[in-house]
C-alpha atoms as a PDB file:
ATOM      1  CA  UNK A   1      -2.879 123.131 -46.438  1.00  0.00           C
ATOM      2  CA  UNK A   2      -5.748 120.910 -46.662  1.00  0.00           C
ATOM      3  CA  UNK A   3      -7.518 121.713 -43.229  1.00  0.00           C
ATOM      4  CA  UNK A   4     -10.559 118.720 -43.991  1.00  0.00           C
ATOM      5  CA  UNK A   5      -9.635 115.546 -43.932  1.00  0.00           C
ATOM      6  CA  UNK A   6     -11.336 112.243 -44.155  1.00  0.00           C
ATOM      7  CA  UNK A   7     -10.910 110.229 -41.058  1.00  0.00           C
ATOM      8  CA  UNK A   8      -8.777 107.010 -42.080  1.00  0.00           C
ATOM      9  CA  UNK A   9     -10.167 104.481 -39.693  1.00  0.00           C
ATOM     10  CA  UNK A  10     -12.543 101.936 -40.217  1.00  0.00           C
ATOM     11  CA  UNK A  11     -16.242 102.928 -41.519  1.00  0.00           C
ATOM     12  CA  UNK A  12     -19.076 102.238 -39.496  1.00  0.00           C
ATOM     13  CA  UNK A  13     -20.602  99.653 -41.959  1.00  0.00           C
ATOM     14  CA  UNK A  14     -17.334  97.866 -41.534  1.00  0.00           C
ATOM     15  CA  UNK A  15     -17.520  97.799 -37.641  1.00  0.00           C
ATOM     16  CA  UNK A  16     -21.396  96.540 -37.855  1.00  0.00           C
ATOM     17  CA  UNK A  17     -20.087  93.658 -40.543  1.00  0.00           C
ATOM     18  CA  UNK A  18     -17.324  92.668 -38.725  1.00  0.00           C
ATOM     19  CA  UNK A  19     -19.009  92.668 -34.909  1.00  0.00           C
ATOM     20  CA  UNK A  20     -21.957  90.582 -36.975  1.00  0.00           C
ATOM     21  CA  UNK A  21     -19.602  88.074 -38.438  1.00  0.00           C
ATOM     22  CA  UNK A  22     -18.118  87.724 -34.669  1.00  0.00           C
ATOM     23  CA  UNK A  23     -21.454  87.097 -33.107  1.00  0.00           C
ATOM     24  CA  UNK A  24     -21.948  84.018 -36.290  1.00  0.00           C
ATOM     25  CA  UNK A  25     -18.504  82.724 -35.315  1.00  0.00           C
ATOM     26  CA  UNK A  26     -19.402  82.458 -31.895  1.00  0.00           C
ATOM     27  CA  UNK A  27     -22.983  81.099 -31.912  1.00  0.00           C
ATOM     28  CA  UNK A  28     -21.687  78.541 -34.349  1.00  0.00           C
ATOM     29  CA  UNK A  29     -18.837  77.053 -31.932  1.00  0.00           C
ATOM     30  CA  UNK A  30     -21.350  76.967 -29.315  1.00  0.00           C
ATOM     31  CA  UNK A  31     -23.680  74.849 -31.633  1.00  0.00           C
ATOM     32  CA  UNK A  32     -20.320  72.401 -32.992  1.00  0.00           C
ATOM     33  CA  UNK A  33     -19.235  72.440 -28.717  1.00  0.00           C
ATOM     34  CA  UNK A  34     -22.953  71.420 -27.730  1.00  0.00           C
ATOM     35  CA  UNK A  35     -23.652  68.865 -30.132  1.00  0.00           C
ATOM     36  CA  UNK A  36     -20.611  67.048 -30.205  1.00  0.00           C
ATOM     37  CA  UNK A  37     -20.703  67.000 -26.427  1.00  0.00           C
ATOM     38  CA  UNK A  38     -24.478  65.095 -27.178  1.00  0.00           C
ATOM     39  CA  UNK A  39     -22.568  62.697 -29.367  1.00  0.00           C
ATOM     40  CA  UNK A  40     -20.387  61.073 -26.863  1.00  0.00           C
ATOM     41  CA  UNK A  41     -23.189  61.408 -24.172  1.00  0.00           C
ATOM     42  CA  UNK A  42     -24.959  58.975 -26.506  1.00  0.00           C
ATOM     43  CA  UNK A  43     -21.915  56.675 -27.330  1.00  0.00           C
ATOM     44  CA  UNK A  44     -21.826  56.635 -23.339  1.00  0.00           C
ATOM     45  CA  UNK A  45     -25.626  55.326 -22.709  1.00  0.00           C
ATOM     46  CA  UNK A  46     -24.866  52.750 -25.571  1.00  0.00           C
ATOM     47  CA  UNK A  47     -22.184  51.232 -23.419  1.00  0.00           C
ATOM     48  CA  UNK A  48     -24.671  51.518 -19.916  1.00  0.00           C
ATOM     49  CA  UNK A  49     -26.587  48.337 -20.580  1.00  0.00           C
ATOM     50  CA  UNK A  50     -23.760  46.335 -21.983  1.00  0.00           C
ATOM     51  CA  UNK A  51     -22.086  46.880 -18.778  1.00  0.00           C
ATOM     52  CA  UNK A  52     -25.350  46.318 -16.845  1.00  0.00           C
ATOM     53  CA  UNK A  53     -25.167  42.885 -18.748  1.00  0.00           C
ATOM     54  CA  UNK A  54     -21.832  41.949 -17.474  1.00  0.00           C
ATOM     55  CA  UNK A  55     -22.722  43.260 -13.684  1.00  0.00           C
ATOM     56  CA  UNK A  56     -24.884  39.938 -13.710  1.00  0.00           C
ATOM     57  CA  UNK A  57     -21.864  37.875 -13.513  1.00  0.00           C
ATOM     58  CA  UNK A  58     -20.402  40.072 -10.668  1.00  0.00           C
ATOM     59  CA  UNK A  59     -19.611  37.902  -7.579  1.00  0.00           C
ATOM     60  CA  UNK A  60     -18.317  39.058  -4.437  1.00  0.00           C
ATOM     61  CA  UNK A  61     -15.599  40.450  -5.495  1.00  0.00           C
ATOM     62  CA  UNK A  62     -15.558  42.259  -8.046  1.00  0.00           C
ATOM     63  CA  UNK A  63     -14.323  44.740 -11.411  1.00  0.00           C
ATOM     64  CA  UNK A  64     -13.522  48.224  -9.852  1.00  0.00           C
ATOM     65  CA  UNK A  65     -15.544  51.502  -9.927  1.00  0.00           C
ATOM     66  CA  UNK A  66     -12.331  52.640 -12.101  1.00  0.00           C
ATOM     67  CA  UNK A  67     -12.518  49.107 -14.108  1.00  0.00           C
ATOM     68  CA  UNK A  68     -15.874  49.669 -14.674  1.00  0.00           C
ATOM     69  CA  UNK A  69     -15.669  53.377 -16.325  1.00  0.00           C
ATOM     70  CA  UNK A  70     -12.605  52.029 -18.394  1.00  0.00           C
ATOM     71  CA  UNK A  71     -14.419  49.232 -19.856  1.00  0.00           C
ATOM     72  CA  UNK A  72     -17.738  52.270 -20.710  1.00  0.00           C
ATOM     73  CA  UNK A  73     -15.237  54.180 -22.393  1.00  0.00           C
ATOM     74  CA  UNK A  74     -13.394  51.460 -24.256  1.00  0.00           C
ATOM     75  CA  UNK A  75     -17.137  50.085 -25.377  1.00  0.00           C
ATOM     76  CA  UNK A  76     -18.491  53.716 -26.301  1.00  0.00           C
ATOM     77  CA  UNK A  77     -15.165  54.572 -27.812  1.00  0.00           C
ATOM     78  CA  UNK A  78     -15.421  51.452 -30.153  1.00  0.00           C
ATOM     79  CA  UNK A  79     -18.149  53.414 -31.735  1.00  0.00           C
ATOM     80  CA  UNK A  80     -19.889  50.707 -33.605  1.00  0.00           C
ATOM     81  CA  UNK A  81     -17.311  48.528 -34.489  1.00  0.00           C
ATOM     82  CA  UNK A  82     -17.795  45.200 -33.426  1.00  0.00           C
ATOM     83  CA  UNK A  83     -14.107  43.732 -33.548  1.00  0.00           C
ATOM     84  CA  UNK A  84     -13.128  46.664 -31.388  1.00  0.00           C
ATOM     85  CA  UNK A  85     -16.433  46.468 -28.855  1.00  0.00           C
ATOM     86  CA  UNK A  86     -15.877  42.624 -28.503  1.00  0.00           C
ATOM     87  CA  UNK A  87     -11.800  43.431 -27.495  1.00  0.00           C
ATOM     88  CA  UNK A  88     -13.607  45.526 -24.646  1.00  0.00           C
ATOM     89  CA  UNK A  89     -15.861  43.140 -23.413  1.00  0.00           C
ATOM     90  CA  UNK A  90     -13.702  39.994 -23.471  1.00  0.00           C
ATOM     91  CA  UNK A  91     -11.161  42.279 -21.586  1.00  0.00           C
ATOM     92  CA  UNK A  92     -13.712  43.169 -18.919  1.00  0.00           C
ATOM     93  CA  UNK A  93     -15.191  39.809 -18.984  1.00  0.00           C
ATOM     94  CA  UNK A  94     -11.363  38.267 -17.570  1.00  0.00           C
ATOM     95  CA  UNK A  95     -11.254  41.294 -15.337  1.00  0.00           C
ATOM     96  CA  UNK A  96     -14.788  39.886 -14.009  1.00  0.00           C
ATOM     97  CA  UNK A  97     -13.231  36.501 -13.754  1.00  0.00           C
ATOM     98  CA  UNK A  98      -9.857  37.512 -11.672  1.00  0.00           C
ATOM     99  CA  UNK A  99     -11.772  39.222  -9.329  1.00  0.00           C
ATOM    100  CA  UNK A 100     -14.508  36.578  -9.234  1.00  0.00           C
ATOM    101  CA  UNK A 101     -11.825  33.730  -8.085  1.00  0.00           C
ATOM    102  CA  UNK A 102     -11.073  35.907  -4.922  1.00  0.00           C
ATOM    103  CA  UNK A 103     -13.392  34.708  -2.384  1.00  0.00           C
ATOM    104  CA  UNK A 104     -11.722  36.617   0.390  1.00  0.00           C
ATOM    105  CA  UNK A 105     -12.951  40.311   1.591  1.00  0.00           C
ATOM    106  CA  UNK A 106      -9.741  41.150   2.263  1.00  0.00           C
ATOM    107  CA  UNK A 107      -7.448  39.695  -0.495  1.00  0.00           C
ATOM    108  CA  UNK A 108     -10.060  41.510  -2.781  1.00  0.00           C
ATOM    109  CA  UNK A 109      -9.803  44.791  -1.132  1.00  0.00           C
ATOM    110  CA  UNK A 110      -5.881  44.103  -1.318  1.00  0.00           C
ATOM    111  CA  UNK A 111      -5.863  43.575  -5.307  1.00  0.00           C
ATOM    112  CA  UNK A 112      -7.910  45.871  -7.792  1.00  0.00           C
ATOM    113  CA  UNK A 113     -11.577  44.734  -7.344  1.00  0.00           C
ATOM    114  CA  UNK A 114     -13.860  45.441  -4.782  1.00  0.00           C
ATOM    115  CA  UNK A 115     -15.882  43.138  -2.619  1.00  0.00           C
ATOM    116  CA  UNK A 116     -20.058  44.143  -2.439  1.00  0.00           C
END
């Protein structure tokens, strides 16, 4: 009987490769997770003055705090594309006009728009 055997596990240079590729891995999700997270935050301040535009023609009553982050997302989510970023605006732009006809506090607070 053969009394000296080789252990059968993993070497040590294996363990060191493989905790080394983990520890890549990882820092490079954290890089893809960071960065894309800058990518929307910019796509977001895009949108900020195009709404700040359309707050000019606020009256009264007016779009929603909730109408208001729809039509930022719809605008940043359009990404560029001007067919899609003029769809947003022209559908915020009759939201600003329902709301705008409503010239009482409380049929405004009643509806979905909200008086200044």
């Amino acid at each position: 009987m053969n009394l000296h055997k080789k252990g059968q596990g993993l070497s040590l240079n294996a363990i060191i490769v493989a905790l080394l590729a983990l520890i890549v891995l990882v820092v490079l999700v954290v890089l893809f997770v960071t960065r894309t997270g800058q990518v929307d935050v910019g796509a977001q301040k895009a949108a900020d003055p195009e709404l700040n535009l359309l707050k000019l023609g606020f009256g009264d009553c007016h779009p929603s705090v909730s109408d208001q982050n729809s039509f930022t997302s719809e605008f940043a989510a359009a990404d560029g594309d001007a067919a899609a970023e003029e769809a947003a605006r022209s559908k915020f732009k009759s939201r600003i006009s329902t709301c705008k006809a409503i010239d009482d506090k409380t049929a405004c607070a009643v509806g979905t728009c909200s008086w200044k």
